[in-house]
N, C-alpha and C. Protein backbone atom coordinates (compact mmCIF):
# COMPACT_ATOMS: atom_id res chain seq x y z
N UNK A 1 -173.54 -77.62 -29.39
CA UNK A 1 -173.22 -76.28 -29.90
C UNK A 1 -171.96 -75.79 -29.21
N UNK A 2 -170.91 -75.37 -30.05
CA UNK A 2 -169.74 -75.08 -29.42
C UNK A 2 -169.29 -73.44 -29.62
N UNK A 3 -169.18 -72.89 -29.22
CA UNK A 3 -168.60 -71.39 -29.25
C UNK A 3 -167.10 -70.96 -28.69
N UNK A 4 -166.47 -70.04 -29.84
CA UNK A 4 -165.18 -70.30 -29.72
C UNK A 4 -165.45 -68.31 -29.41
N UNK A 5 -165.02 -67.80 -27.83
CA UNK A 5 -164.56 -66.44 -28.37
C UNK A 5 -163.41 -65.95 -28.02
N UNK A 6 -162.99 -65.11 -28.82
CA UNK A 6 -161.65 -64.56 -28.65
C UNK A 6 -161.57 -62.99 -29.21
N UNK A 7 -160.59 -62.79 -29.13
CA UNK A 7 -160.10 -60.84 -29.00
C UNK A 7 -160.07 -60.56 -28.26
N UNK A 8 -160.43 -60.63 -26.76
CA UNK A 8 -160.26 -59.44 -25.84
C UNK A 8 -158.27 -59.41 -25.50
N UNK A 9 -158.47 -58.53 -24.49
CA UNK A 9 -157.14 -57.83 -23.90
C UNK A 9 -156.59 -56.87 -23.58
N UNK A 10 -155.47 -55.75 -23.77
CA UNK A 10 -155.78 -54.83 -22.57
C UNK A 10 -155.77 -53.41 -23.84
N UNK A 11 -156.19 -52.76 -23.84
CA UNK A 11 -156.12 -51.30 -24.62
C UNK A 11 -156.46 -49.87 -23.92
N UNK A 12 -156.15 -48.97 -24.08
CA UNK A 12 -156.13 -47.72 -23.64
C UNK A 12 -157.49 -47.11 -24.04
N UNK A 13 -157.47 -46.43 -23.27
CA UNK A 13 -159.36 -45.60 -22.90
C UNK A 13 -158.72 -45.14 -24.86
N UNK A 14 -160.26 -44.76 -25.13
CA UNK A 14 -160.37 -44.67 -26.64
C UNK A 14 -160.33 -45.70 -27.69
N UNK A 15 -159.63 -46.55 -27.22
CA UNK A 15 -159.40 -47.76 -28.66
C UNK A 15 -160.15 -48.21 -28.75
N UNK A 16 -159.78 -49.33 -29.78
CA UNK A 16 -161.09 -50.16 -30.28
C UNK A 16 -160.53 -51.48 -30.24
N UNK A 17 -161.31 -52.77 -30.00
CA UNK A 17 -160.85 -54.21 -29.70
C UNK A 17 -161.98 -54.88 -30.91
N UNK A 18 -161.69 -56.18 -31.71
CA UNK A 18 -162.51 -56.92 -32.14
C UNK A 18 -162.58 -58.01 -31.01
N UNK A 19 -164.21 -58.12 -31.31
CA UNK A 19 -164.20 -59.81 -30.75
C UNK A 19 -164.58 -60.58 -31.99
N UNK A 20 -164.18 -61.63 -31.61
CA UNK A 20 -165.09 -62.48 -32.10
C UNK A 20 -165.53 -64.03 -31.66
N UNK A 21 -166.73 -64.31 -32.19
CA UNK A 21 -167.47 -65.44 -32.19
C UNK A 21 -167.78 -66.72 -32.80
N UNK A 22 -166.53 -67.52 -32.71
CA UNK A 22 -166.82 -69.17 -33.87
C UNK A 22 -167.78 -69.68 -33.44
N UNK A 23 -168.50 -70.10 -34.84
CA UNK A 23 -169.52 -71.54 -34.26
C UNK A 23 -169.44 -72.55 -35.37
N UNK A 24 -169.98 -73.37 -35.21
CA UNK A 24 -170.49 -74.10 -35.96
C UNK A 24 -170.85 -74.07 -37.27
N UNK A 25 -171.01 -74.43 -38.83
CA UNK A 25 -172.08 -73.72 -39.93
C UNK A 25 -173.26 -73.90 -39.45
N UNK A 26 -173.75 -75.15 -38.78
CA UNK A 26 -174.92 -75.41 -38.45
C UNK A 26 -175.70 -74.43 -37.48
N UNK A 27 -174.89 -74.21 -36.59
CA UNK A 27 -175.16 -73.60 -35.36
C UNK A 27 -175.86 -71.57 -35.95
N UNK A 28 -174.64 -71.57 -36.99
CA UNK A 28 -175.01 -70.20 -37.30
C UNK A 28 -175.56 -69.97 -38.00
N UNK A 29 -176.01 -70.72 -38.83
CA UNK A 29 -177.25 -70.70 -39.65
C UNK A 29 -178.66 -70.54 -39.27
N UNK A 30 -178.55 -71.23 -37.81
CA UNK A 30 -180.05 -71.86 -37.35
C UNK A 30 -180.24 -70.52 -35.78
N UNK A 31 -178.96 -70.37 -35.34
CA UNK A 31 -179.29 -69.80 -33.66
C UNK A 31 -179.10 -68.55 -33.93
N UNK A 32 -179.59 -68.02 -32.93
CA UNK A 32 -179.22 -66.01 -32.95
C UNK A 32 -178.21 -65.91 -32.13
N UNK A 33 -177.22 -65.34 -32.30
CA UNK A 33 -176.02 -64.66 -31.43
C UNK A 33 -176.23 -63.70 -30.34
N UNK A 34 -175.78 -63.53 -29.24
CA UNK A 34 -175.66 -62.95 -28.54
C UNK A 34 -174.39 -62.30 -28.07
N UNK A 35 -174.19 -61.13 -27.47
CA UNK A 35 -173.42 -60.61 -26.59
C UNK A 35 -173.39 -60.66 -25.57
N UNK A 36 -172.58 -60.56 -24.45
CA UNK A 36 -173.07 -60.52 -22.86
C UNK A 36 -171.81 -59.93 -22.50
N UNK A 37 -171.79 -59.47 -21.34
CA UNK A 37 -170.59 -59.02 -20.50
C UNK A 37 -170.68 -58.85 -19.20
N UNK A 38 -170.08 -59.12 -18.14
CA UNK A 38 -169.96 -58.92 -16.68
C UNK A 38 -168.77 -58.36 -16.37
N UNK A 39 -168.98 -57.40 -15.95
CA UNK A 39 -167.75 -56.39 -15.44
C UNK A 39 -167.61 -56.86 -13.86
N UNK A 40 -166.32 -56.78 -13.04
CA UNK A 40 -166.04 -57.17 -11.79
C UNK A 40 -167.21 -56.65 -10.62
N UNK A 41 -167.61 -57.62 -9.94
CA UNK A 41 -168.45 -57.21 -8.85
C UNK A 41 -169.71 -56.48 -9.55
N UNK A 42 -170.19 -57.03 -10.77
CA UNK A 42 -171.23 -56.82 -11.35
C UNK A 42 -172.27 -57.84 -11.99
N UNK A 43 -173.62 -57.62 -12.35
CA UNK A 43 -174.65 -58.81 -12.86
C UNK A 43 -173.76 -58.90 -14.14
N UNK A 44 -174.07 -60.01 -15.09
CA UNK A 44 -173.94 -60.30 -16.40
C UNK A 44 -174.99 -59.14 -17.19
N UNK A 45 -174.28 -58.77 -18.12
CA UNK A 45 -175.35 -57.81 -18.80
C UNK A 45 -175.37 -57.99 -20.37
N UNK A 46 -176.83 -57.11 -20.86
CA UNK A 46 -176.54 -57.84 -22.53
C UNK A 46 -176.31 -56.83 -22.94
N UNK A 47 -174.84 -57.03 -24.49
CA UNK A 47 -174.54 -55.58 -24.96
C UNK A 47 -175.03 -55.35 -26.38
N UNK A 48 -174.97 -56.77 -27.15
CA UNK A 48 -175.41 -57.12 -28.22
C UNK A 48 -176.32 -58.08 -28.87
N UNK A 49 -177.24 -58.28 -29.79
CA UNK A 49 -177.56 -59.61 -30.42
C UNK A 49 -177.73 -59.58 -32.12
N UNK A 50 -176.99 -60.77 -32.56
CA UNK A 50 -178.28 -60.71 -34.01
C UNK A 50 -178.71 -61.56 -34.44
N UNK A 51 -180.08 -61.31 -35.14
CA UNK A 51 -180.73 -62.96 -35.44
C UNK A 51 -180.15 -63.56 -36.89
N UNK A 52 -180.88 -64.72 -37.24
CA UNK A 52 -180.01 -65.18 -38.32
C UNK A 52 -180.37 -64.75 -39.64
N UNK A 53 -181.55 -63.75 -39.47
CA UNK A 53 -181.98 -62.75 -40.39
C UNK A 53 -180.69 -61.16 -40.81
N UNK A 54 -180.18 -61.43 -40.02
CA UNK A 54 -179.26 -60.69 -39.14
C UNK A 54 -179.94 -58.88 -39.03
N UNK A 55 -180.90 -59.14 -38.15
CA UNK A 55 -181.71 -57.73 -37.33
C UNK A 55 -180.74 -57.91 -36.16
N UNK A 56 -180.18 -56.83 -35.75
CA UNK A 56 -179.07 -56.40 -35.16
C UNK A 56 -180.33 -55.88 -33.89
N UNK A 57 -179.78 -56.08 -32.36
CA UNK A 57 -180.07 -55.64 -31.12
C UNK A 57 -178.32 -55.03 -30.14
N UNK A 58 -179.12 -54.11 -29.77
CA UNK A 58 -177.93 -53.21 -28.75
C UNK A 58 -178.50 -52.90 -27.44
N UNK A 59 -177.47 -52.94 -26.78
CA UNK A 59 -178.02 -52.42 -25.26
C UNK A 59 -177.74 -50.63 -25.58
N UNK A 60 -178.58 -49.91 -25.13
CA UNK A 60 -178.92 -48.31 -25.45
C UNK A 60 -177.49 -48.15 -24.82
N UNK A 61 -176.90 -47.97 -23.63
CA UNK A 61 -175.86 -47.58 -23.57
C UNK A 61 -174.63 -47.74 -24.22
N UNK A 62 -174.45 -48.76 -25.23
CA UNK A 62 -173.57 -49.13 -25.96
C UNK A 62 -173.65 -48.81 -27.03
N UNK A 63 -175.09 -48.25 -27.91
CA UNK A 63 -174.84 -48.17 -29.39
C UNK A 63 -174.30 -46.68 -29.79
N UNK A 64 -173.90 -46.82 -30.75
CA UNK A 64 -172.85 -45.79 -31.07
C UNK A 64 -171.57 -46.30 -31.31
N UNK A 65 -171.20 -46.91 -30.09
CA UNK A 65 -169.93 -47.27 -29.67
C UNK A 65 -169.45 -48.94 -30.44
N UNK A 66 -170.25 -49.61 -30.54
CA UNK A 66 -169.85 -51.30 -30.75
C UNK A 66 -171.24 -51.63 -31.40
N UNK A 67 -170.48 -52.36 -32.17
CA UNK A 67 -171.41 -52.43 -33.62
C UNK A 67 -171.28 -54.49 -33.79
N UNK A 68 -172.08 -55.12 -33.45
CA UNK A 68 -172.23 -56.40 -34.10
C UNK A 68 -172.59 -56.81 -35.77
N UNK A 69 -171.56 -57.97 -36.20
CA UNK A 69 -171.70 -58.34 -37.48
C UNK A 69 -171.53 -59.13 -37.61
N UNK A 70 -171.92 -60.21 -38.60
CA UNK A 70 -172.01 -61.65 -38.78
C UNK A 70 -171.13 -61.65 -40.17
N UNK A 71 -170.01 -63.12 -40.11
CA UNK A 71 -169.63 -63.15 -41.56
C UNK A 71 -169.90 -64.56 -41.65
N UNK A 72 -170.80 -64.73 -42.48
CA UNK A 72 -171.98 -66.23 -43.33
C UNK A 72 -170.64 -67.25 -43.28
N UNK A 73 -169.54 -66.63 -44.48
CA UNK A 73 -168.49 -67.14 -45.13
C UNK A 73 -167.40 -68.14 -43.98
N UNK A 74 -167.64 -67.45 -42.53
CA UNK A 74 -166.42 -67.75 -41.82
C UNK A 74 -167.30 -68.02 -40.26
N UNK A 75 -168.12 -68.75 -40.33
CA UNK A 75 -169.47 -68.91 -39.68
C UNK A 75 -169.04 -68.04 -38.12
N UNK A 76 -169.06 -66.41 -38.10
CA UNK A 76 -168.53 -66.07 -37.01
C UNK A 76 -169.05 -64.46 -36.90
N UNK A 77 -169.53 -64.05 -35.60
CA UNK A 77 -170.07 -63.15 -34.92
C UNK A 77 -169.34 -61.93 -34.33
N UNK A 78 -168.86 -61.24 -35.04
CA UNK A 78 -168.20 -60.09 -34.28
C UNK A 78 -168.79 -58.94 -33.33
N UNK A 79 -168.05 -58.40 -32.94
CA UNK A 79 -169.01 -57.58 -31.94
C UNK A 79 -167.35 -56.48 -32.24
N UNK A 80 -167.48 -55.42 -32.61
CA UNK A 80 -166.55 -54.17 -32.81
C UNK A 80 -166.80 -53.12 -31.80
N UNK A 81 -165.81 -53.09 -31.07
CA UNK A 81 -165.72 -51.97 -29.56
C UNK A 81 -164.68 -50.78 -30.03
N UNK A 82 -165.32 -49.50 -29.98
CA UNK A 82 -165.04 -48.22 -30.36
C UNK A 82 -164.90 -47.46 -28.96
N UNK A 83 -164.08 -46.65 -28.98
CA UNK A 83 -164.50 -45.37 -28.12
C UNK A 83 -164.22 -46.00 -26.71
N UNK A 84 -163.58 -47.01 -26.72
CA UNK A 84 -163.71 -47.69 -25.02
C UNK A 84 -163.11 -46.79 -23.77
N UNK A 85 -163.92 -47.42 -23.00
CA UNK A 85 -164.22 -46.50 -21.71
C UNK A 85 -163.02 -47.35 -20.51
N UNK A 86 -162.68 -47.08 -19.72
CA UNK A 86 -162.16 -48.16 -18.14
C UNK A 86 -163.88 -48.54 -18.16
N UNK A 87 -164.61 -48.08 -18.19
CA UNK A 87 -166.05 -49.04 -17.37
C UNK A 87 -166.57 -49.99 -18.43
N UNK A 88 -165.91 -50.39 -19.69
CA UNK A 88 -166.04 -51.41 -20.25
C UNK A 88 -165.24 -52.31 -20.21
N UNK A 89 -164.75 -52.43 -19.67
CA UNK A 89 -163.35 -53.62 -18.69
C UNK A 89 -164.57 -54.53 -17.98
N UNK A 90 -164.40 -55.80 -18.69
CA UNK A 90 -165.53 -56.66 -18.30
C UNK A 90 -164.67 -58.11 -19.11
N UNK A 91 -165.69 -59.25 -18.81
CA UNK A 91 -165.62 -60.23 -19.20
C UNK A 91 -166.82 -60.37 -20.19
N UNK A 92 -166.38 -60.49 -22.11
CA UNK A 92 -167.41 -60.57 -22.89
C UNK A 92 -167.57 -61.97 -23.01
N UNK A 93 -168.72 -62.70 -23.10
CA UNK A 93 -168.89 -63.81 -23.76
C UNK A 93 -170.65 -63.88 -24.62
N UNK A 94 -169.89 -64.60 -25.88
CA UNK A 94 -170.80 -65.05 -26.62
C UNK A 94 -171.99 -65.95 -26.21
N UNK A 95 -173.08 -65.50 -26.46
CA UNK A 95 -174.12 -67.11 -26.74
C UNK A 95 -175.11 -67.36 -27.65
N UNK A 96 -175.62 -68.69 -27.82
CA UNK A 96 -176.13 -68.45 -28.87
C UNK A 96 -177.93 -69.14 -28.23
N UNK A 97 -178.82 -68.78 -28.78
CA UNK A 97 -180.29 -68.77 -28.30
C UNK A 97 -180.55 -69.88 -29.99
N UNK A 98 -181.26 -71.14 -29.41
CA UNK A 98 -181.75 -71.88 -30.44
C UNK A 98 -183.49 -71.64 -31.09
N UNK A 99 -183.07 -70.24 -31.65
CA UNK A 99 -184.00 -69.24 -32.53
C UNK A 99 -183.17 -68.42 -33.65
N UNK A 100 -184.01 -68.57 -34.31
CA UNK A 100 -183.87 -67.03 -35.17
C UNK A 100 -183.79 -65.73 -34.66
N UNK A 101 -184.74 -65.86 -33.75
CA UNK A 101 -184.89 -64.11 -33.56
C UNK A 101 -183.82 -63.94 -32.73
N UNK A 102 -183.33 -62.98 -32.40
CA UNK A 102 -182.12 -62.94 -31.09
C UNK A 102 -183.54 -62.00 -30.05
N UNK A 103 -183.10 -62.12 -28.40
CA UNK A 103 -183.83 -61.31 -27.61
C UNK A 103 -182.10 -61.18 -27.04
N UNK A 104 -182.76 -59.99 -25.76
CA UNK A 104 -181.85 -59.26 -25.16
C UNK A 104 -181.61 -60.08 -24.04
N UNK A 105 -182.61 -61.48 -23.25
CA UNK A 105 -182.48 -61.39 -22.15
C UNK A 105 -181.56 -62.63 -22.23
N UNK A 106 -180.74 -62.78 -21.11
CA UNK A 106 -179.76 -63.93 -21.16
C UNK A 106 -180.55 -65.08 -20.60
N UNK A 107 -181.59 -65.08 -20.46
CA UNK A 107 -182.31 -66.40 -19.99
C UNK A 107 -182.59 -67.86 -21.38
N UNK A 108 -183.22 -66.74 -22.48
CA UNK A 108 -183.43 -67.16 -23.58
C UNK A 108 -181.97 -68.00 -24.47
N UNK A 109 -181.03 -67.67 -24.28
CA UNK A 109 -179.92 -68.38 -24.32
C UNK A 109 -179.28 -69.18 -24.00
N UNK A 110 -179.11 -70.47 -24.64
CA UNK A 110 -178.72 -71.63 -23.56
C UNK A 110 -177.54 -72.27 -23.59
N UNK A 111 -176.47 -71.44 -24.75
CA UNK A 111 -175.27 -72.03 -24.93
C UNK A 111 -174.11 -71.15 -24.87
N UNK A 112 -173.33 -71.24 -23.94
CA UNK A 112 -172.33 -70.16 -23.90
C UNK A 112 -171.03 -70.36 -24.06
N UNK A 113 -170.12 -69.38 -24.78
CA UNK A 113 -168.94 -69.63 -24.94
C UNK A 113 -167.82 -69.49 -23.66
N UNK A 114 -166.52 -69.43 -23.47
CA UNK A 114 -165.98 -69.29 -22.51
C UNK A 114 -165.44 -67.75 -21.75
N UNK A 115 -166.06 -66.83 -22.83
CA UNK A 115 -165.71 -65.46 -22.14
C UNK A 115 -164.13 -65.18 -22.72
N UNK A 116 -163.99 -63.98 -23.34
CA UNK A 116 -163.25 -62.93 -23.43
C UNK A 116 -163.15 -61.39 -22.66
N UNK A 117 -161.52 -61.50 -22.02
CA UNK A 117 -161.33 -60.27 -20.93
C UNK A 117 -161.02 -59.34 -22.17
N UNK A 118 -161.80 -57.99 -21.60
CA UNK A 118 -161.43 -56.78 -22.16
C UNK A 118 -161.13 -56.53 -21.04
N UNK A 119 -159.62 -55.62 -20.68
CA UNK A 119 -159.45 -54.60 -19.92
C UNK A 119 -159.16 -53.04 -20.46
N UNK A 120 -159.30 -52.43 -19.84
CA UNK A 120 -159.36 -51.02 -20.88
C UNK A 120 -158.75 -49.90 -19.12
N UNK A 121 -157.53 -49.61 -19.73
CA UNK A 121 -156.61 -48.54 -18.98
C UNK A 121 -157.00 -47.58 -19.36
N UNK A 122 -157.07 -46.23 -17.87
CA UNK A 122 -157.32 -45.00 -18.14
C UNK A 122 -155.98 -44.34 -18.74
């Protein structure tokens, strides 16, 4: 299982950044997507997931703000960042959990992509 992510980089408090998430057809057909992010001198945390049903999961502090979406056509996982903060200046990376359902916890996930930097200036 290979995961390709990309978008991050640097934007000003307020903007908005796409990510996104390549996989496989196979891969995205069959696994649930995940979000994750680790901000400096912090745990890895989960911001997003969706299964291949595509039932959408958010971490409570984030929804509102970044919205995950799947496009079938272009076998790839976006995750849309609104409203950004300096305390969302982190390292995002994709993964994908070999299920349908997506969960929140990063244990359940066993394949990870290489991480995308968001930095976000006050």
């Amino acid at each position: 299982v290979q995961l390709q992510a990309s978008g991050g980089g640097l934007v000003q408090a307020g903007g908005s950044l796409r990510l996104s998430c390549a996989a496989s057809e196979r891969t995205f057909s069959t696994y649930a997507i995940g979000w994750f992010r680790q901000a400096p001198g912090k745990e890895r945390e989960f911001v997003a997931a969706v299964s291949t049903t595509g039932t959408k999961y958010y971490a409570d502090s984030m929804k509102g703000r970044f919205t995950i979406a799947r496009d079938i056509a272009k076998s790839t996982v976006y995750l849309f960042l609104t409203s950004l903060k300096p305390e969302d200046t982190a390292v995002y990376y994709c993964a994908a959990r070999p299920r349908a359902v997506a969960t929140t916890a990063q244990k359940d996930y066993n394949n990870w992509g290489q991480g995308t930097l968001v930095t976000v200036s006050s």
